[in-house]
Protein backbone atom coordinates (compact mmCIF):
# COMPACT_ATOMS: atom_id res chain seq x y z
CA UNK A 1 134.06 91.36 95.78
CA UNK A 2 131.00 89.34 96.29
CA UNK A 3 129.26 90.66 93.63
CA UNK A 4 131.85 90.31 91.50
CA UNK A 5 132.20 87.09 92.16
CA UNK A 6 128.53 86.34 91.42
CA UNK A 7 128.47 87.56 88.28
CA UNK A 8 131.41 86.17 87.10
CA UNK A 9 129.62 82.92 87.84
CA UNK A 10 126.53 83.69 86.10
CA UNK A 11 128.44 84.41 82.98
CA UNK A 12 131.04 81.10 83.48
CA UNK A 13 127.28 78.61 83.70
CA UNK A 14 125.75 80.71 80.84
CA UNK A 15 129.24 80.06 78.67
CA UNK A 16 128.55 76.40 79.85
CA UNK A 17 124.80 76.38 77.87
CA UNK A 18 122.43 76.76 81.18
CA UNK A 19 119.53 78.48 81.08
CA UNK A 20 118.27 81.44 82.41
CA UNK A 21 116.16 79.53 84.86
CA UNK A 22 118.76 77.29 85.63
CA UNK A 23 121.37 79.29 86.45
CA UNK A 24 118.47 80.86 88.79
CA UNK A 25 117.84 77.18 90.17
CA UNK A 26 121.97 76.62 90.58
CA UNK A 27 122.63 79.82 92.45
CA UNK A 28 119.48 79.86 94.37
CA UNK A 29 119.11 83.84 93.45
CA UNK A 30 115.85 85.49 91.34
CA UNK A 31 116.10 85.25 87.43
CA UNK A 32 115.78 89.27 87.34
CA UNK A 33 118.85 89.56 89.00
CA UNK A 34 120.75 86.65 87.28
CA UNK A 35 119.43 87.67 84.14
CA UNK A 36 121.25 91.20 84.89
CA UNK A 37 124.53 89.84 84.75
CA UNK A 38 124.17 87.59 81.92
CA UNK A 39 122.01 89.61 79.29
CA UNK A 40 125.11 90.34 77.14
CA UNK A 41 126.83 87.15 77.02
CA UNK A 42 126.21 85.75 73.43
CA UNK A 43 123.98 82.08 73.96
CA UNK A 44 126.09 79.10 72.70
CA UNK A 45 124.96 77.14 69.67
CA UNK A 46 124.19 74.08 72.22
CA UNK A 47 122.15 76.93 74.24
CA UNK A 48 120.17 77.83 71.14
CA UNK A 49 119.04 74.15 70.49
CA UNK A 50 118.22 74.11 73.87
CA UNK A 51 116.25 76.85 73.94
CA UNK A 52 114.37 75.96 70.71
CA UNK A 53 113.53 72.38 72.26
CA UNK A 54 112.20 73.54 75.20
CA UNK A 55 109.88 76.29 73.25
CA UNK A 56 109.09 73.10 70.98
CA UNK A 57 108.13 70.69 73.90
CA UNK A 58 105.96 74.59 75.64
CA UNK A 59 103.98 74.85 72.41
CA UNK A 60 103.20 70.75 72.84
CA UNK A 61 102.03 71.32 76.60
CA UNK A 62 105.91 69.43 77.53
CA UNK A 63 107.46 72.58 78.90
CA UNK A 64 108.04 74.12 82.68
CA UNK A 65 105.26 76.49 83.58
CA UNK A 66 105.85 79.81 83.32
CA UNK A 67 105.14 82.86 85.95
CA UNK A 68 106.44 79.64 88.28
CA UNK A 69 109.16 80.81 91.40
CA UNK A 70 112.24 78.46 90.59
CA UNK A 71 113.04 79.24 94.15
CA UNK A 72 110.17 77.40 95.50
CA UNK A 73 108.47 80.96 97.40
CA UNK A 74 104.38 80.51 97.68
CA UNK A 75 102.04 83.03 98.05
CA UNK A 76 98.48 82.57 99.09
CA UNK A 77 95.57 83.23 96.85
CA UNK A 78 93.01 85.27 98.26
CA UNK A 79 89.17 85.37 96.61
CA UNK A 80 87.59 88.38 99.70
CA UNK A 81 89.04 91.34 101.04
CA UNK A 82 89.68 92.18 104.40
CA UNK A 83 91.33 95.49 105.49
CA UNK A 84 94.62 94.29 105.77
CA UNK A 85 94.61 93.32 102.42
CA UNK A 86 92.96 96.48 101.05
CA UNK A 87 95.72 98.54 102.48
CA UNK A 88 98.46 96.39 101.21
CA UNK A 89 97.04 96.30 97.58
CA UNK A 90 96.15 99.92 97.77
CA UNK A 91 99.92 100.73 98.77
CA UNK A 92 101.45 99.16 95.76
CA UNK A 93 98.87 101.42 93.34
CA UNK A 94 100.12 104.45 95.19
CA UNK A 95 103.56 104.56 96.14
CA UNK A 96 104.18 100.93 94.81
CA UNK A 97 104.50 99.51 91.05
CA UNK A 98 104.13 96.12 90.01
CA UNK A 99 106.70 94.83 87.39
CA UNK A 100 106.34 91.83 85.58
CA UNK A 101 109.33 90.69 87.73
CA UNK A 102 108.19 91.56 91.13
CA UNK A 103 106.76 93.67 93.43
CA UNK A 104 108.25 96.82 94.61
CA UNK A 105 107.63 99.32 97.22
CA UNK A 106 109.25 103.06 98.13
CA UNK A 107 108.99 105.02 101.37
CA UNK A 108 110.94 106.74 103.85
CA UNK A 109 108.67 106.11 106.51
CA UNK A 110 110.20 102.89 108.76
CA UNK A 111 106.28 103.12 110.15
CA UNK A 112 105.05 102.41 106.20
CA UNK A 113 107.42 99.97 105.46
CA UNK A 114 107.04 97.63 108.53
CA UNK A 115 103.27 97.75 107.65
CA UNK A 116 103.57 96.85 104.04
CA UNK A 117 106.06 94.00 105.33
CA UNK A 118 104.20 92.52 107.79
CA UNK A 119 100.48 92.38 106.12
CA UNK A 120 102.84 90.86 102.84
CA UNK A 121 103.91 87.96 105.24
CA UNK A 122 100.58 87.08 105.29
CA UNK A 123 100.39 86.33 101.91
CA UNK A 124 104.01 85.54 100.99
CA UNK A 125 106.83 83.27 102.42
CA UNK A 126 109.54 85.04 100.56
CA UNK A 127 111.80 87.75 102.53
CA UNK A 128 111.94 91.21 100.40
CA UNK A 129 115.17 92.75 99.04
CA UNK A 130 115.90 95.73 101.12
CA UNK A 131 117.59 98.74 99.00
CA UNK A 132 118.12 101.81 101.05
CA UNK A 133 118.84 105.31 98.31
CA UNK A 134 121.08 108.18 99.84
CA UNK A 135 117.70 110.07 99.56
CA UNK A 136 116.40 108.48 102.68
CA UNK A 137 114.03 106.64 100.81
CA UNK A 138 114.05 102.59 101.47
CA UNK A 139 112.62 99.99 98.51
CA UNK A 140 111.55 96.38 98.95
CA UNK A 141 111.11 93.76 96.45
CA UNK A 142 109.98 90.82 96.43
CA UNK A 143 110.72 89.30 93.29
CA UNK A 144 108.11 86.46 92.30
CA UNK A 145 106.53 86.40 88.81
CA UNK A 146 103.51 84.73 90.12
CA UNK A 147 102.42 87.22 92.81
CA UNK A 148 103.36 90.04 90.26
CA UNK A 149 100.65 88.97 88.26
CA UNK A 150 98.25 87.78 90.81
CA UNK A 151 98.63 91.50 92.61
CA UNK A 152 98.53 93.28 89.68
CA UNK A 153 94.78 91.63 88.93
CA UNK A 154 94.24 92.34 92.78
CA UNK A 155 94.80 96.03 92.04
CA UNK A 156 93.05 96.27 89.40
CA UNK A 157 90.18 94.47 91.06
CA UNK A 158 89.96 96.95 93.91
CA UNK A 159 90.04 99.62 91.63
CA UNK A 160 86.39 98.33 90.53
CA UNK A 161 85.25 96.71 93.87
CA UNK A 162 85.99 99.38 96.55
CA UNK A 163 83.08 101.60 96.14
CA UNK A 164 80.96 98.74 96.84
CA UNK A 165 83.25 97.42 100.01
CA UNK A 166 82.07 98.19 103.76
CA UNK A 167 83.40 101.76 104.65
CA UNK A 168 86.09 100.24 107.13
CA UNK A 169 87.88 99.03 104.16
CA UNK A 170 87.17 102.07 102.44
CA UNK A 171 88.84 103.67 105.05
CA UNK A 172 91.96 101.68 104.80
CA UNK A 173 91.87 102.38 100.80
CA UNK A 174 91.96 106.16 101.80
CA UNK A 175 94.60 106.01 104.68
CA UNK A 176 96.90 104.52 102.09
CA UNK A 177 96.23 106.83 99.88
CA UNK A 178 96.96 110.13 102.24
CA UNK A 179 99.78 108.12 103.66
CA UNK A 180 101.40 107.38 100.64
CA UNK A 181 100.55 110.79 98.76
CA UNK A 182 98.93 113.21 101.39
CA UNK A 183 100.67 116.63 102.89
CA UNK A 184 99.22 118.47 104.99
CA UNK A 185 99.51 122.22 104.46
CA UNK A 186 99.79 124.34 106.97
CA UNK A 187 101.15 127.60 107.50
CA UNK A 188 98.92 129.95 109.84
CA UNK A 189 100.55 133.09 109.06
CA UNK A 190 99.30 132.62 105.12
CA UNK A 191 95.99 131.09 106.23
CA UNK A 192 97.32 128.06 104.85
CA UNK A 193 94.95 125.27 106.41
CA UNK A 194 94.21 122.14 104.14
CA UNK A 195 94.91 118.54 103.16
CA UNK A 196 96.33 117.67 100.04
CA UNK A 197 96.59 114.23 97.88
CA UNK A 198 98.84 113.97 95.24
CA UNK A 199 98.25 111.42 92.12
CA UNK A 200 98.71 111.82 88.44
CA UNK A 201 95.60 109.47 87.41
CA UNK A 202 92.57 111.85 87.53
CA UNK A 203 90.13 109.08 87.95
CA UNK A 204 91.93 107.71 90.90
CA UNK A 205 91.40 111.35 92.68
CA UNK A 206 88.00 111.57 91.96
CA UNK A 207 87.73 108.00 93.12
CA UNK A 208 89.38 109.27 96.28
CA UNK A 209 86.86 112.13 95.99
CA UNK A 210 84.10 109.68 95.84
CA UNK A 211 85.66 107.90 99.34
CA UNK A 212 85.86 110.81 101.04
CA UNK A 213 82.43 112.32 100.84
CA UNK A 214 81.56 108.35 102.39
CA UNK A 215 82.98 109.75 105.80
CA UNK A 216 81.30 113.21 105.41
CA UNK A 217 84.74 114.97 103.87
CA UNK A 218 83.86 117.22 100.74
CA UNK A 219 87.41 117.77 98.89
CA UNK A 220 87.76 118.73 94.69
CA UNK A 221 89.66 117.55 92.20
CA UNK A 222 92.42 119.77 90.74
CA UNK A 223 93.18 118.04 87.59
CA UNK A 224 95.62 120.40 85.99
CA UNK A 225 97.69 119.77 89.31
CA UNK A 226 96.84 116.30 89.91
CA UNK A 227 95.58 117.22 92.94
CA UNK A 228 92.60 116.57 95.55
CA UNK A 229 92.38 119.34 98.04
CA UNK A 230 90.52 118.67 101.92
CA UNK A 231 89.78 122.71 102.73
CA UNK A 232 87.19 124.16 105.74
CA UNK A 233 87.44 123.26 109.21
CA UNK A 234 84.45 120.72 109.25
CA UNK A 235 85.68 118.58 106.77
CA UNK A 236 89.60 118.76 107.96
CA UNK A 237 88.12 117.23 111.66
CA UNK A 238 85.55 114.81 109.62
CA UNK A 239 89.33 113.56 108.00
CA UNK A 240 90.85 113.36 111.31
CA UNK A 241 88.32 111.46 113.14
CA UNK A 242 87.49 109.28 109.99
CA UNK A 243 90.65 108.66 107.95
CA UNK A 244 93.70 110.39 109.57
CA UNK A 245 97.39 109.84 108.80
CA UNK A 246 99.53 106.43 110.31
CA UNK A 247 100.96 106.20 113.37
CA UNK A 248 104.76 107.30 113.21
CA UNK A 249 104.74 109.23 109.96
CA UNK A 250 106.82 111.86 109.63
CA UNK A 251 107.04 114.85 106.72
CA UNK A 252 110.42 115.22 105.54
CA UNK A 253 111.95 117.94 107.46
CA UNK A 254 115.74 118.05 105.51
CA UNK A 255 113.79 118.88 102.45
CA UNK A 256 114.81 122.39 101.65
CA UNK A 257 111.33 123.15 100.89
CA UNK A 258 110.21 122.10 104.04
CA UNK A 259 108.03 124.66 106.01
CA UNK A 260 108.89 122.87 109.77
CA UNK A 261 112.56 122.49 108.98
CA UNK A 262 111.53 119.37 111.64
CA UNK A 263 110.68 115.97 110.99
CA UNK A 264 107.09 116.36 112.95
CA UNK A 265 104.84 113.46 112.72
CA UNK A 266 101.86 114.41 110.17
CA UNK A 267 99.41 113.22 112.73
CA UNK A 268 100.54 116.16 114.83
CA UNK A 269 100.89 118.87 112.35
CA UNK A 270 97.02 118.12 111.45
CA UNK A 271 96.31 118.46 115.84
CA UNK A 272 97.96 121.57 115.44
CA UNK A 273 96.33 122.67 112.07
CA UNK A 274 92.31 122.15 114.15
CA UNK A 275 94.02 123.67 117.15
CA UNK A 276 94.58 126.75 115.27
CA UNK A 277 90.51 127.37 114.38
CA UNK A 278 90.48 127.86 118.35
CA UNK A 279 92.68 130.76 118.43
């Protein structure tokens, strides 16, 4: 009924000539979602001279800023890179996205959200929209036009810079990265040892590639799968003493694909993959 309600009141102030932005500033709630409920309510003649006047007074220099939070949520600007912020920035190129209305984040790992969470509070004042899927799989939002933009030149940024970065934020760069997109395969009755990165820009696995052989781990590039593939026992242990998987991740044993039909932390499947080369 809430919701109802809500929209019905976005659509009574848009009848009533507000603006986007002001109905956003009235009902203290982001313009993405106002602008949801009002998108196909036809703008009132009084709206459309509005509108024109204030893209008259922007083309003068007169008009609001744009990219500006109406809801008065800051972000700080950061100019060096520490780990922290490596892996926070490296999470939203992997299982992330940034929209021009916010940024967004998917996982089904409670251990992966908290983290992306708590190094965003660092940078962020705003509390993220929590959406939880049937599938298990949680997304958080923060909706802010200014840190959309200001992350999505971040993550392009470290794209460029983190070959050249000390290897302990390399290493958070890669732990994303296998966190976010990594399996690991193994199924000792096949012979099935290896680790496995999933990502469907082949210059982002080779970069990964590139990482890797940093810490002493030689992997390839499977382009045709979008794959890069961690194989032989030396460079599975390099991974696990250099890189390894979070804390608290678990595969996804109710998949029907699953192999453990268990929800076993990845961090222990890997133990258990090197334990194998002993017997």
């Amino acid at each position: 009924m809430q919701s109802v309600n809500f929209k019905k009141w976005c659509q009574e102030l848009r009848t009533k000539s507000y603006t986007l932005g002001e109905i956003s500033l009235i009902t203290k709630r982001p313009k993405t979602t106002v602008y949801f409920h009002i998108k196909n309510v036809p703008p009132t003649r009084k709206l459309l001279r509005k509108l024109k006047d204030i893209k008259t007074d922007s083309i003068k220099g007169k008009g609001p800023l744009k990219g500006k939070s109406l809801l008065g949520y800051k972000y700080k600007e950061f100019n060096q890179w520490t780990p922290s912020l490596v892996n926070l920035v490296a999470h939203t190129l992997f299982d992330g996205a940034i929209r021009r209305e916010g940024v967004l984040y998917y996982n089904r790992s409670q251990a992966l959200i908290d983290n992306f969470k708590n190094i965003m509070s660092l940078i962020y004042d705003g509390k993220p929209k929590i959406y939880n899927s049937k599938n298990g799989v949680t997304r958080i939002a923060y909706h802010n036009v200014e840190l959309s933009v200001f992350l999505k030149n971040k993550s392009e940024q470290l794209i460029i810079d983190i070959l050249k970065l000390p290897v302990n934020f390399q290493r958070e760069f890669l732990r994303a990265f296998f966190d976010d997109e990594g399996s690991v395969d193994f199924r000792p009755y096949d012979k099935k040892r290896r680790i496995k990165g999933y990502q469907h820009n082949t210059n982002v696995l080779n970069l990964i590639s590139k990482l890797l052989k940093n810490f002493g781990v030689d992997s390839c590039v499977y382009g045709r799968f979008n794959e890069v593939i961690i194989t032989k026992k030396e460079n599975i242990k390099q991974f696990a003493k250099e890189i390894n998987f979070s804390k608290g991740l678990k595969i996804n044993g109710q998949r029907s694909n699953s192999v453990w039909k268990r929800s076993f932390e990845k961090r222990s499947i890997l133990s258990n993959l090197l334990d194998s080369y002993q017997s």
